[in-house]
Protein backbone atom coordinates (compact mmCIF):
# COMPACT_ATOMS: atom_id res chain seq x y z
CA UNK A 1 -17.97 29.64 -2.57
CA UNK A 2 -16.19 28.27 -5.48
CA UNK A 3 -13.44 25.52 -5.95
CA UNK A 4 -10.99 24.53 -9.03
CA UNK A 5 -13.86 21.37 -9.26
CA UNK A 6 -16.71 24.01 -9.91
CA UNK A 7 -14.93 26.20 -12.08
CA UNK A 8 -14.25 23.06 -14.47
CA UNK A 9 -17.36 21.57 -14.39
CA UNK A 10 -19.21 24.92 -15.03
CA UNK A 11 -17.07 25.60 -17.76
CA UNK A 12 -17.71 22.07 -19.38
CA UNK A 13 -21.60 22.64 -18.90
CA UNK A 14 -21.22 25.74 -20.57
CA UNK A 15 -19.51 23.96 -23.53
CA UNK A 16 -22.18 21.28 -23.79
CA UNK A 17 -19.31 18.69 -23.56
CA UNK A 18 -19.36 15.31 -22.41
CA UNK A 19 -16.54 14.19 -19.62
CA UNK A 20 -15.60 11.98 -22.64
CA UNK A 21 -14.88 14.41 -24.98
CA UNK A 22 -12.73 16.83 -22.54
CA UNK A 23 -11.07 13.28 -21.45
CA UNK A 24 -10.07 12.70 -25.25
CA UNK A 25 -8.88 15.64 -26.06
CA UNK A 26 -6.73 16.70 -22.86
CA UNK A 27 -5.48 12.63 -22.27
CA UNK A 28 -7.02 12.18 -19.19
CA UNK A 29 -9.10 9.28 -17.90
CA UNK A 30 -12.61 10.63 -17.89
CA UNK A 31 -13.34 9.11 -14.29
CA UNK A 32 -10.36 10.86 -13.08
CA UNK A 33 -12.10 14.25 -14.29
CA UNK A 34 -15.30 13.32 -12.89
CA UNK A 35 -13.42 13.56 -9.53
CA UNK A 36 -12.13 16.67 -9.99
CA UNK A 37 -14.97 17.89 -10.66
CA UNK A 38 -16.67 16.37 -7.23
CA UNK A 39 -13.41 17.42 -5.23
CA UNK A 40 -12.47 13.79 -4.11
CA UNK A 41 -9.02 14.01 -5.96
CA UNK A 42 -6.91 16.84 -6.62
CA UNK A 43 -5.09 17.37 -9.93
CA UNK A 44 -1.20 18.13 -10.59
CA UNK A 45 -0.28 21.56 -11.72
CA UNK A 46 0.39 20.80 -15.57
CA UNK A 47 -3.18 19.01 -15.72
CA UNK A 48 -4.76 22.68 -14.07
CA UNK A 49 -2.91 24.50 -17.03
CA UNK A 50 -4.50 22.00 -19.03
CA UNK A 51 -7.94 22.82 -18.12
CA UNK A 52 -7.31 26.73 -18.46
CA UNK A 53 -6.07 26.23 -22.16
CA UNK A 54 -8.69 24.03 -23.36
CA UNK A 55 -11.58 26.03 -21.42
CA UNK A 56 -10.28 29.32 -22.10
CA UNK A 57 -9.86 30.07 -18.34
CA UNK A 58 -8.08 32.31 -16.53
CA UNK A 59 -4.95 30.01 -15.43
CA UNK A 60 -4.64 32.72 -12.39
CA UNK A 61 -8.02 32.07 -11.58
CA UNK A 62 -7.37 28.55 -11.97
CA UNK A 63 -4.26 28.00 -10.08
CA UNK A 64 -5.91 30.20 -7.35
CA UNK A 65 -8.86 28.19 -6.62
CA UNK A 66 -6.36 25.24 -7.26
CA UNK A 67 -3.69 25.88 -3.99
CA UNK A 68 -6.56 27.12 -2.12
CA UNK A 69 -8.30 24.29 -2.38
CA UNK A 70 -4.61 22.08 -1.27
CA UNK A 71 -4.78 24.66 1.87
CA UNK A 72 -8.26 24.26 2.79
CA UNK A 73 -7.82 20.59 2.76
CA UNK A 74 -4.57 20.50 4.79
CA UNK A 75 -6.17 22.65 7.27
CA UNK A 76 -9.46 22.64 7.26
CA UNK A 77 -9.82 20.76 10.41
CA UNK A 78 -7.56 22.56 12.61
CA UNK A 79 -8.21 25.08 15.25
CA UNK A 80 -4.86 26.73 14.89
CA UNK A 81 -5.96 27.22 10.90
CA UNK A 82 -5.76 31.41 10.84
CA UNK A 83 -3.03 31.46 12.52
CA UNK A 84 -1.38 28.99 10.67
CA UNK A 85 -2.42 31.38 7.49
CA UNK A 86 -1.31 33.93 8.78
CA UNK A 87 2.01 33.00 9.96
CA UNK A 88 2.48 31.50 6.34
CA UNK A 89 1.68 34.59 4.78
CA UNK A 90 4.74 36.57 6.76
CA UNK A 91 6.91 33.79 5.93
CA UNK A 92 6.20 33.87 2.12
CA UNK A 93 6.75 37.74 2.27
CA UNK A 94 9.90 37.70 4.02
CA UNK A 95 11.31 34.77 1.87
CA UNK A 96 9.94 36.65 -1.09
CA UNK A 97 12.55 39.94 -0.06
């Protein structure tokens, strides 16, 4: 299964390009990618766009893989976790009326 981390760092591969090369040109510190790409940090919305533009990507796909991957870590270790889904997923739709 996929995550915003393997989408980026597939994409890069594909590229041929160095972390310091996609650090340089989208301003970010290249370690700071490197996590990304290994899931140990998460990155803010406006640096996800940033990744889609430069790569090409789908920023739905992106953005996605992006909030699922802030869910699955928020609940990834709890027992209640489909219902918890679940009972967000009524509470988006109704607020969403």
């Amino acid at each position: 299964m996929s995550n915003f981390g393997d989408l980026i760092r597939i994409a890069r591969e594909e590229k041929g390009l160095f972390l310091r090369q996609v650090a340089a040109e989208l301003e970010i510190d290249q370690a700071i990618i490197s996590k990304f790409e290994r899931n140990e940090r998460k990155p803010t919305k406006e640096q996800v766009l940033k990744f889609a533009k430069f790569y090409k990507l789908d920023k739905e796909v992106l953005l996605v893989e992006w909030l699922s991957d802030k869910v699955v870590n928020d609940l990834q270790d709890e027992s209640l976790a489909d219902k918890v889904l679940k009972a967000a997923e009524q509470k988006i739709k109704f607020k969403r009326k």
